[in-house]
C-alpha atoms as a PDB file:
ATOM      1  CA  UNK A   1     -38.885 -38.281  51.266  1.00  0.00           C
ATOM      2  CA  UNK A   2     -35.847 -36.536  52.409  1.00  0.00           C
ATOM      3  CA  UNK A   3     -34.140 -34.524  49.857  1.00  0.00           C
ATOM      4  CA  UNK A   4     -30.253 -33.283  50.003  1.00  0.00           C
ATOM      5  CA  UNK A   5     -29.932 -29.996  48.418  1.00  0.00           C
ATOM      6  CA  UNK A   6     -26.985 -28.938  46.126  1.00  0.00           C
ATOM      7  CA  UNK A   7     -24.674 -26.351  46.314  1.00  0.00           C
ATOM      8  CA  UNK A   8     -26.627 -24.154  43.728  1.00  0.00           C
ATOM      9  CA  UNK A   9     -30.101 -24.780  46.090  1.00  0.00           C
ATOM     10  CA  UNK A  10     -28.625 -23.906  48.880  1.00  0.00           C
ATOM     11  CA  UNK A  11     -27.375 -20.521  47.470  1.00  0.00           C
ATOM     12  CA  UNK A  12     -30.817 -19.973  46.196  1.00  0.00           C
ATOM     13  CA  UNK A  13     -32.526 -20.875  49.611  1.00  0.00           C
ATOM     14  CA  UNK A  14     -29.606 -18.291  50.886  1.00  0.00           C
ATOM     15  CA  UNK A  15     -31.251 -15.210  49.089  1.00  0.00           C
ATOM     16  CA  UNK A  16     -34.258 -15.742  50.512  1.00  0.00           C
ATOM     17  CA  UNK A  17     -32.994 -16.193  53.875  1.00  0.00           C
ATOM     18  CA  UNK A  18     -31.559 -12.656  53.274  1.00  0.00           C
ATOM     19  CA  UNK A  19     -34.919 -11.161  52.672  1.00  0.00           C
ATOM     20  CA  UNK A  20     -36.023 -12.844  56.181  1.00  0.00           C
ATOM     21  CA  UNK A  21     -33.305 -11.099  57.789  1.00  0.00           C
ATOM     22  CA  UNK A  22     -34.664  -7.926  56.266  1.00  0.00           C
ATOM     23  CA  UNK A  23     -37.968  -7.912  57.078  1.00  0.00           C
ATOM     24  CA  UNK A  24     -36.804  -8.897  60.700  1.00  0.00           C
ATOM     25  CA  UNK A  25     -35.550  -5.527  61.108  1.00  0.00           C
ATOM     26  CA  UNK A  26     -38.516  -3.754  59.668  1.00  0.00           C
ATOM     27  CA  UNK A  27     -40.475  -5.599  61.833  1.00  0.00           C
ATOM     28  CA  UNK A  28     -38.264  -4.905  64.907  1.00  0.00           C
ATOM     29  CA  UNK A  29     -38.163  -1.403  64.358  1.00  0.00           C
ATOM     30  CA  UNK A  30     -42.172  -1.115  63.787  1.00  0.00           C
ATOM     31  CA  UNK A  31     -43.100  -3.331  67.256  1.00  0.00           C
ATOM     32  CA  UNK A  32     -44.739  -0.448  69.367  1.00  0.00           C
ATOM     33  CA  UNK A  33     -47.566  -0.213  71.443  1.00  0.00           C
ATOM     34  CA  UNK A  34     -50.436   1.075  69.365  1.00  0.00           C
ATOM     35  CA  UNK A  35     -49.307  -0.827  66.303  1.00  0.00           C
ATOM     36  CA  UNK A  36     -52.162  -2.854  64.631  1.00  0.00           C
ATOM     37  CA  UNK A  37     -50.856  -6.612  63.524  1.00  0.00           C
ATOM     38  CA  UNK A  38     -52.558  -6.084  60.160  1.00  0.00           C
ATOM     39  CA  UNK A  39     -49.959  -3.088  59.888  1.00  0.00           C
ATOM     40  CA  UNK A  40     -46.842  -4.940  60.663  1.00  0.00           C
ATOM     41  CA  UNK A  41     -48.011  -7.317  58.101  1.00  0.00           C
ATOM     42  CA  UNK A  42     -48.280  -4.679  55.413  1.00  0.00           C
ATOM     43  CA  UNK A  43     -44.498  -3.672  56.171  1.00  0.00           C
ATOM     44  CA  UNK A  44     -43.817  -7.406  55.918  1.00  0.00           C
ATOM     45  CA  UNK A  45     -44.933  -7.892  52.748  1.00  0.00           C
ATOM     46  CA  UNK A  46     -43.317  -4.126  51.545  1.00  0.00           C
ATOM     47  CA  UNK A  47     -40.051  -5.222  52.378  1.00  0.00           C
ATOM     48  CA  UNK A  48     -40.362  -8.848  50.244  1.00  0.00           C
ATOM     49  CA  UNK A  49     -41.551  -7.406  47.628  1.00  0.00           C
ATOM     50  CA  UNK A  50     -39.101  -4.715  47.408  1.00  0.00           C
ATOM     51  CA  UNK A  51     -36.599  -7.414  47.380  1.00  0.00           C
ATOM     52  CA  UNK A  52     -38.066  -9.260  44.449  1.00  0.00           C
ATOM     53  CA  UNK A  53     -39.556 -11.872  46.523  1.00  0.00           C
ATOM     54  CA  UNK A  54     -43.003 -12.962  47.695  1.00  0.00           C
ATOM     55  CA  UNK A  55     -44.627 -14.548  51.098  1.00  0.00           C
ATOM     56  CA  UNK A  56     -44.485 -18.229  51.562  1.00  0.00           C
ATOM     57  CA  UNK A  57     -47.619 -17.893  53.725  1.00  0.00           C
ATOM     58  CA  UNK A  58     -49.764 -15.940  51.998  1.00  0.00           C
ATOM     59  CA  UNK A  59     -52.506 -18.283  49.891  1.00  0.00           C
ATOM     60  CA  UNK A  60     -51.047 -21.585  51.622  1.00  0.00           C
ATOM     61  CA  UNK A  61     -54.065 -23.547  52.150  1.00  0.00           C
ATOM     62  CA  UNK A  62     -55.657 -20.095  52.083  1.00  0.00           C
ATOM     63  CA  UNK A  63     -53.897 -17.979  54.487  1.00  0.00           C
ATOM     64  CA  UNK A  64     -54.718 -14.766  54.356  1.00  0.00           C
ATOM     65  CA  UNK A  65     -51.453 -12.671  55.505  1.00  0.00           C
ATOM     66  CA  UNK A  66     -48.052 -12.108  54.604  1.00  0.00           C
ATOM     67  CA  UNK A  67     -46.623 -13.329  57.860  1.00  0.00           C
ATOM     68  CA  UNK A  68     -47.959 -15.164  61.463  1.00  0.00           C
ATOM     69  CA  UNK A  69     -48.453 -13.184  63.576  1.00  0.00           C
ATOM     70  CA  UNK A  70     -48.986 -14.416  67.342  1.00  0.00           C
ATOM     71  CA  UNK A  71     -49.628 -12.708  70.681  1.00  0.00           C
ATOM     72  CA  UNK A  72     -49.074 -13.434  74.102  1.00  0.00           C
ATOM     73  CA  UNK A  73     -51.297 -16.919  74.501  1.00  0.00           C
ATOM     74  CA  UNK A  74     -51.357 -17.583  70.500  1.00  0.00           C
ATOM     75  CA  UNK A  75     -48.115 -19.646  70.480  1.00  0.00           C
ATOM     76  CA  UNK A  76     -48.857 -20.201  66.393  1.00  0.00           C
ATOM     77  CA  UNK A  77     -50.302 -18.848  63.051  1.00  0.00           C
ATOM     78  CA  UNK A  78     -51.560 -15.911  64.376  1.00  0.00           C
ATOM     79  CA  UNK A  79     -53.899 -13.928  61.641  1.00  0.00           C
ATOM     80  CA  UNK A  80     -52.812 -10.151  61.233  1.00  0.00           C
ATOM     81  CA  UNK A  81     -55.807  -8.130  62.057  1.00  0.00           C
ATOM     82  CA  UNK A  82     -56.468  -4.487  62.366  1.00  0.00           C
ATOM     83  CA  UNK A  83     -58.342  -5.566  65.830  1.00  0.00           C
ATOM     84  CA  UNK A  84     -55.269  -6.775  66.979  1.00  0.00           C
ATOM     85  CA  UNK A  85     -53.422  -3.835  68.644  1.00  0.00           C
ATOM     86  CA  UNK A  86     -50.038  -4.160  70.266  1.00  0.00           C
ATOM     87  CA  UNK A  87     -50.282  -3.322  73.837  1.00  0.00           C
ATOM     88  CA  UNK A  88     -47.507  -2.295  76.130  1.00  0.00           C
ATOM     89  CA  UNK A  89     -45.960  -5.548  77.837  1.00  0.00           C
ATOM     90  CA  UNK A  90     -47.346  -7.757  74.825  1.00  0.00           C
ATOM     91  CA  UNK A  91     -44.562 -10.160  73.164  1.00  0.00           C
ATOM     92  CA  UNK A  92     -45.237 -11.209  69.853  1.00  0.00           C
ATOM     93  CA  UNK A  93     -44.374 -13.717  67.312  1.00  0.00           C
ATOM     94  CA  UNK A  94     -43.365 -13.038  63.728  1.00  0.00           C
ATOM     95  CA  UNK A  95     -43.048 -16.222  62.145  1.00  0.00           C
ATOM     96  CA  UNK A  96     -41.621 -15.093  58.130  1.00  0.00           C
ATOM     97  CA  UNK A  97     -41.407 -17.474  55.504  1.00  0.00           C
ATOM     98  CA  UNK A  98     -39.903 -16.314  52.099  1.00  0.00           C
ATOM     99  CA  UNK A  99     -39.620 -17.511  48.597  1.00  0.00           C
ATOM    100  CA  UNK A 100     -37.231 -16.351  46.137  1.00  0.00           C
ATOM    101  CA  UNK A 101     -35.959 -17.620  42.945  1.00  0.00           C
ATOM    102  CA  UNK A 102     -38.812 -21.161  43.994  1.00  0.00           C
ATOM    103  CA  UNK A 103     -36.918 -21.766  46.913  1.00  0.00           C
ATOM    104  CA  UNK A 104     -37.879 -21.002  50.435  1.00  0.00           C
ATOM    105  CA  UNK A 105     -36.263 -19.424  53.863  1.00  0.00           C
ATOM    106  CA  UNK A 106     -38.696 -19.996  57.343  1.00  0.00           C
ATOM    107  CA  UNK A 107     -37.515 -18.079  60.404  1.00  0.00           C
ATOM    108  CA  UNK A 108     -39.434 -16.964  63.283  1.00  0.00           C
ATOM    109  CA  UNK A 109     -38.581 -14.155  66.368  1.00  0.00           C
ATOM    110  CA  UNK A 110     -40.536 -13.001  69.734  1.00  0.00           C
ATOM    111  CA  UNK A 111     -40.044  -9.630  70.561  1.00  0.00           C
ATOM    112  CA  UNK A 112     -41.415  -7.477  73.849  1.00  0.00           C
ATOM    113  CA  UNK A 113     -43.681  -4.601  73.265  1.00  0.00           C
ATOM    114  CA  UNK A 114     -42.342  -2.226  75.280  1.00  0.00           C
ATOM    115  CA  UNK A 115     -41.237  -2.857  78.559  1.00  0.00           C
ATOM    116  CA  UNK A 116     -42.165  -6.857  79.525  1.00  0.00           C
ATOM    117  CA  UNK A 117     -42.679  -8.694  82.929  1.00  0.00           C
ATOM    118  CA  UNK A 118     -39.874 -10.341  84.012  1.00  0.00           C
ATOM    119  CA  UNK A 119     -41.264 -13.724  83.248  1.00  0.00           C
ATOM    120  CA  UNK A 120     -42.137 -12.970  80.015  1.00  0.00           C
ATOM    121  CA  UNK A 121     -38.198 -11.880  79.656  1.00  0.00           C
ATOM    122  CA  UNK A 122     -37.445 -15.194  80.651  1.00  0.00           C
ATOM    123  CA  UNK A 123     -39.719 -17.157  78.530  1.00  0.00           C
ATOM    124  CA  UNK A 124     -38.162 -15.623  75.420  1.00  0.00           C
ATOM    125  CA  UNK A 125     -34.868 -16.287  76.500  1.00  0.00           C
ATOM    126  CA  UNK A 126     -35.161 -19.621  77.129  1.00  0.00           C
ATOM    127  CA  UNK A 127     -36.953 -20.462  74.238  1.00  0.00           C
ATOM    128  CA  UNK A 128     -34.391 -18.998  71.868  1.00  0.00           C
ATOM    129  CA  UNK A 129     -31.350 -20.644  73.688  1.00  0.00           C
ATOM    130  CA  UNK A 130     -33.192 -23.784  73.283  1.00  0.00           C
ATOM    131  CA  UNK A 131     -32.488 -23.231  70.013  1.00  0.00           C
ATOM    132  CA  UNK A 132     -29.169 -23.136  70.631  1.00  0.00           C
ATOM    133  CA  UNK A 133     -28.650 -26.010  72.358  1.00  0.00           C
ATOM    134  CA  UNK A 134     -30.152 -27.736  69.565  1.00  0.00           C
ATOM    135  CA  UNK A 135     -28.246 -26.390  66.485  1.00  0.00           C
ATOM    136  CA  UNK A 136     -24.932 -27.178  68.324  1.00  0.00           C
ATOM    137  CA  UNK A 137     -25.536 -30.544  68.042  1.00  0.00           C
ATOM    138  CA  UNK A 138     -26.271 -30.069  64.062  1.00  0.00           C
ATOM    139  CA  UNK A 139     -23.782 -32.200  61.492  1.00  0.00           C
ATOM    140  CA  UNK A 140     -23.623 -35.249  59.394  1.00  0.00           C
ATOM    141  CA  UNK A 141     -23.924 -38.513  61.401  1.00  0.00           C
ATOM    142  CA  UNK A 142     -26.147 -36.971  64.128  1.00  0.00           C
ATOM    143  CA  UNK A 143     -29.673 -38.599  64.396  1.00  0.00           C
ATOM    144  CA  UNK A 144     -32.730 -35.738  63.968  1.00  0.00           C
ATOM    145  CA  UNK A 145     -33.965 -37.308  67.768  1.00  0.00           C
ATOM    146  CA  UNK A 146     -30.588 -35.828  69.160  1.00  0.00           C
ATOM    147  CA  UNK A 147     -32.086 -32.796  68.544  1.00  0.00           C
ATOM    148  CA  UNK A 148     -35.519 -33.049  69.539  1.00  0.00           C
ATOM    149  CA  UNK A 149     -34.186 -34.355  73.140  1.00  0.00           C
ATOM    150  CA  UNK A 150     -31.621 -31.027  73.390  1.00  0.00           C
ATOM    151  CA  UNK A 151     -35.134 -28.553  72.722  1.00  0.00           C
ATOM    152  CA  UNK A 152     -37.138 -30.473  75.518  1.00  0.00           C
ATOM    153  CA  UNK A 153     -34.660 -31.186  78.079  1.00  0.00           C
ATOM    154  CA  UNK A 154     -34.161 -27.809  77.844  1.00  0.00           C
ATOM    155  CA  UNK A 155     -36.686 -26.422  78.226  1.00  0.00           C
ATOM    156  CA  UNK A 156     -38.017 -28.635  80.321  1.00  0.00           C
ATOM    157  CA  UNK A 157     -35.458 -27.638  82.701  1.00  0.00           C
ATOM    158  CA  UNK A 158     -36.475 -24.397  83.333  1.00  0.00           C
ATOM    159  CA  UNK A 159     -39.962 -25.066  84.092  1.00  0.00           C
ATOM    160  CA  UNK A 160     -41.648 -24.318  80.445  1.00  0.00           C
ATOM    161  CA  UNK A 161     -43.342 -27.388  78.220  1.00  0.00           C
ATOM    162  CA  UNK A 162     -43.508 -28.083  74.643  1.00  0.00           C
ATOM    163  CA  UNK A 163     -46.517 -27.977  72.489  1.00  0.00           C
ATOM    164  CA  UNK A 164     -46.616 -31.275  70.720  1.00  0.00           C
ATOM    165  CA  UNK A 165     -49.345 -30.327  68.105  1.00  0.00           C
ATOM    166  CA  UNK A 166     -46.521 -28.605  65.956  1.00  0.00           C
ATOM    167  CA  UNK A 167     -43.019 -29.180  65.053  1.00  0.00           C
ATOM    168  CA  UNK A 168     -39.903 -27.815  62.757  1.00  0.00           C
ATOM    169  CA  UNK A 169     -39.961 -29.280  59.330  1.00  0.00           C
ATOM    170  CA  UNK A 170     -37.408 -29.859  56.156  1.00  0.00           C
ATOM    171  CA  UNK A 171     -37.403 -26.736  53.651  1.00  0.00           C
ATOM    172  CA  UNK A 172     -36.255 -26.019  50.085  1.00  0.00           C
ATOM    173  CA  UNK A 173     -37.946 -25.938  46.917  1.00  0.00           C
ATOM    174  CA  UNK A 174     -41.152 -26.615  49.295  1.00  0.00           C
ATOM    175  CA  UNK A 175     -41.932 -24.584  53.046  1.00  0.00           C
ATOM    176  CA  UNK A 176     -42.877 -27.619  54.803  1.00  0.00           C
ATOM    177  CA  UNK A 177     -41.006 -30.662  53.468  1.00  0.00           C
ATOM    178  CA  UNK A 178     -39.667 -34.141  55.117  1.00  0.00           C
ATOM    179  CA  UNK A 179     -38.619 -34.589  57.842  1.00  0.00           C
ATOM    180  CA  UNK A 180     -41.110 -33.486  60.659  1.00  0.00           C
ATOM    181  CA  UNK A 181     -38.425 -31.894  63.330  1.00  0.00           C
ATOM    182  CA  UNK A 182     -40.136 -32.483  66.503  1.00  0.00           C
ATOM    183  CA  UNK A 183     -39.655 -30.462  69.982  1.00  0.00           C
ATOM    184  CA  UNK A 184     -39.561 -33.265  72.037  1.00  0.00           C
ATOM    185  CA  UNK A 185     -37.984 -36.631  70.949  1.00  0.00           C
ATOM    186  CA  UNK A 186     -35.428 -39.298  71.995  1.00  0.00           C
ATOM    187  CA  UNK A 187     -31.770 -39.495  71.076  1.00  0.00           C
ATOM    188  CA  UNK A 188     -30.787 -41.800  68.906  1.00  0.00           C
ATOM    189  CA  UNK A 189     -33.697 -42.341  67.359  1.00  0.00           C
ATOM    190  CA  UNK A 190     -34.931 -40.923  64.085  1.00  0.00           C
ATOM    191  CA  UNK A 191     -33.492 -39.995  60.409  1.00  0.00           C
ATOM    192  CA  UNK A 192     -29.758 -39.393  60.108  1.00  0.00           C
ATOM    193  CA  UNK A 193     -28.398 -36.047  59.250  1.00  0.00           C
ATOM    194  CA  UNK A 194     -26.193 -35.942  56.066  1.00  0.00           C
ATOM    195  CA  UNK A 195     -24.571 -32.846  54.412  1.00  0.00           C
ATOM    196  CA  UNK A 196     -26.769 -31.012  52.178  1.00  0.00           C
ATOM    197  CA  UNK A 197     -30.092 -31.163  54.350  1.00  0.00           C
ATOM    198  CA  UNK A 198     -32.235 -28.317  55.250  1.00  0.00           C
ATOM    199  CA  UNK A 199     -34.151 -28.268  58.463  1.00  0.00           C
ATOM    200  CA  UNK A 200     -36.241 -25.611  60.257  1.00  0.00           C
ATOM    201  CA  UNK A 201     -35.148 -26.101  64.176  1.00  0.00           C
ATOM    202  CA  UNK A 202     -37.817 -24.021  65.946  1.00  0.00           C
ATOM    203  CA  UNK A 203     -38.814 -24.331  69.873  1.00  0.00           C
ATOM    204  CA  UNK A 204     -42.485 -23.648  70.475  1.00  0.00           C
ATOM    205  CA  UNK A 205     -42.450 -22.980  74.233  1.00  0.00           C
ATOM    206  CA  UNK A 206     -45.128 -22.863  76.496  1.00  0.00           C
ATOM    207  CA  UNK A 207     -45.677 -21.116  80.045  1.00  0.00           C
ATOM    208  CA  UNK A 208     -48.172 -23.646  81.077  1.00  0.00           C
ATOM    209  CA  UNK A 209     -48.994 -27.352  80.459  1.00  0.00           C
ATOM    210  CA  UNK A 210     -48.295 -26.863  76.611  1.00  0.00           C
ATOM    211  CA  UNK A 211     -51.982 -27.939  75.339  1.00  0.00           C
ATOM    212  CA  UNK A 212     -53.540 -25.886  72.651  1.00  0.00           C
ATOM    213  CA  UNK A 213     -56.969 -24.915  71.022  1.00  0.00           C
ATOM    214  CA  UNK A 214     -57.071 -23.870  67.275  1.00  0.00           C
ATOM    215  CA  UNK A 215     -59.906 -21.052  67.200  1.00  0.00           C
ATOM    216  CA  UNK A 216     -62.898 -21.005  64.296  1.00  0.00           C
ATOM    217  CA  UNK A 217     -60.807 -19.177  62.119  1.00  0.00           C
ATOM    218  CA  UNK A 218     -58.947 -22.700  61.342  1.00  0.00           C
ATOM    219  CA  UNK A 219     -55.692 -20.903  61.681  1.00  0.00           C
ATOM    220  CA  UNK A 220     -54.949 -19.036  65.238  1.00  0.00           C
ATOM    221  CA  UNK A 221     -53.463 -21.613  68.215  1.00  0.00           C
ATOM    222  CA  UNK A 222     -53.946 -20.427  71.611  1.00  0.00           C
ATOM    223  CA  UNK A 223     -52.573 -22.252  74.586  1.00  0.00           C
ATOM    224  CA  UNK A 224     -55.654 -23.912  76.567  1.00  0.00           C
ATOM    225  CA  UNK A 225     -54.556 -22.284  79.907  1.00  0.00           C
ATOM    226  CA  UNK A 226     -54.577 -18.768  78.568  1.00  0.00           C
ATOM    227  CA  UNK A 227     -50.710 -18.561  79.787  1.00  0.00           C
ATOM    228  CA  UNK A 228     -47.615 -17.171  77.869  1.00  0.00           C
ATOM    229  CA  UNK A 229     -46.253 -18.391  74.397  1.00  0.00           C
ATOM    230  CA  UNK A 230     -42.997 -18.206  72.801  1.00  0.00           C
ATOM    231  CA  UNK A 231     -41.741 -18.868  69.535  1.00  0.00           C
ATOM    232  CA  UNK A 232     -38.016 -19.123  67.461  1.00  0.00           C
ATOM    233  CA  UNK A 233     -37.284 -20.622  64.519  1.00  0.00           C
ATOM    234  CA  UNK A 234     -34.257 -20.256  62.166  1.00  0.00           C
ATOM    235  CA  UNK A 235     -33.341 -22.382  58.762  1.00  0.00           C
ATOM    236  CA  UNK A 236     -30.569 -24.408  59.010  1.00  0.00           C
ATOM    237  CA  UNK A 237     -28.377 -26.077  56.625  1.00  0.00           C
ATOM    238  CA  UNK A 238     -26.472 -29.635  57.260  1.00  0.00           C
ATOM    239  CA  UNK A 239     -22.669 -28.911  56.703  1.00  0.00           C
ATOM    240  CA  UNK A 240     -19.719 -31.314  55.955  1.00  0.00           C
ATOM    241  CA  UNK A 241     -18.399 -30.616  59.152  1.00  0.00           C
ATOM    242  CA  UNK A 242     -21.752 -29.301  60.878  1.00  0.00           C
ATOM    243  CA  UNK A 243     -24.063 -26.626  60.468  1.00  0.00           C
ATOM    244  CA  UNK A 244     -25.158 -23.214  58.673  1.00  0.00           C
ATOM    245  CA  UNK A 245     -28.035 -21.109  59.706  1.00  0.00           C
ATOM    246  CA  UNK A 246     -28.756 -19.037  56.521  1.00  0.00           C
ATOM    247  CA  UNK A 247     -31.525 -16.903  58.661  1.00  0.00           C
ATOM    248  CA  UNK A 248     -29.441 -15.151  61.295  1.00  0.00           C
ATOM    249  CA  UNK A 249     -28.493 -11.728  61.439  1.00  0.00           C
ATOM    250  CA  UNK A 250     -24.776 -11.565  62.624  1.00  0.00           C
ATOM    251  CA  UNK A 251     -25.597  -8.543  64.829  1.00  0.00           C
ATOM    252  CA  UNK A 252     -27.812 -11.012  66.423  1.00  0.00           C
ATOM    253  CA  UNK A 253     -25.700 -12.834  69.132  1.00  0.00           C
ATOM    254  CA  UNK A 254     -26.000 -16.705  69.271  1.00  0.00           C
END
């Protein structure tokens, strides 16, 4: 069931969306060769619970970490692991959900380690203005497959594919709530968007046919091919007149 969120939810889902903003810059400041993803995880968690807030991760169906962390191939859910080591040329995946006050703020970010390949440049470019192209669309009136269709055409027209094992989700006093906010999808189809919803828009981008393996851990999701993975996610709140994203920096350009 889709829930509309009041005024006084939304300010609440706001204050944790500031803590995800926080620990975005921790975590963009640590990302170094040499790094250990069991590390960055530690500063994660440091940061939320210096802001009076907890992980929405950790303990969800058993998770063990703070954060997802996911490198290169891993497109998703990512374990943070002092095996893993950040290597120069590496991009990684921070995927950060926060709860504060019972409510809950998802974003995610790819950043290079160090200095990247070109393609790998491009990969996280695209897959963040696919985000873009998305949210735009975002207000009352608009059906959810409008913005499905905006993520996979695309992306789709620059060459990448979507993995359709995973989509975006609703969000509030739950981290994964209705409705399921697919990556690829048909406009004019699917639930309408009304003022007071909360969705999670987030492009999971793949280099290669988009196909992925979930390793014995039950957790980590690796593209089959072995090829590049990107990731971006931001929460975003249905306006009267169109949209909010209560996850976004504003030094970050959009």
């Amino acid at each position: 069931m889709i829930t509309l969120k009041s005024n006084r939810e939304i300010s609440l889902m706001k204050e944790a969306g500031e803590v995800v903003k926080k620990v975005f810059e921790a975590l963009k400041e640590a990302t170094r060769p040499g790094i250990s993803t069991l590390e960055l995880d530690e500063i994660a968690e440091k940061v939320m619970i210096e802001n009076d807030s907890i992980s929405g991760s950790k303990g969800y169906y058993d998770y063990p970490g703070a954060i997802c962390i996911s490198v290169n191939e891993t497109l998703v859910h990512g374990i943070p692991s002092k095996k893993i080591i950040l290597r120069e040329g590496d991009i990684v995946s921070y995927d950060v959900v926060v709860k504060k006050h019972g409510y809950y703020a998802d974003a995610c970010r790819t950043y290079p380690v160090g200095t990247i390949s070109s393609e790998a440049k491009r990969l996280i470019e695209v897959t963040r203005s696919s985000f873009y192209e998305a949210v735009k669309l975002v207000k009352p009136g608009v059906h959810l497959g409008d913005i499905s269709e905006a993520v996979q055409k695309y992306n789709e027209s620059h060459g990448y594919n979507l993995s359709r094992d995973y989509t975006g989700h609703g969000i509030g006093k739950e981290m994964h709530e209705d409705p399921a906010v697919p990556n690829v999808g048909k406009a004019g189809t699917g639930p309408i968007l009304k003022e007071g919803m909360c969705i999670c828009i987030e492009p999971m981008v793949c280099q290669g046919k988009g196909e992925t393996r979930v390793l014995g851990d039950g957790w980590t999701a690796k593209t089959k091919d072995g090829k590049l993975s990107c990731h971006y996610e931001n929460t975003v709140v249905v306006t009267s007149d169109g949209y909010e994203i209560i996850t976004l920096d504003k030094g970050e350009i959009n």
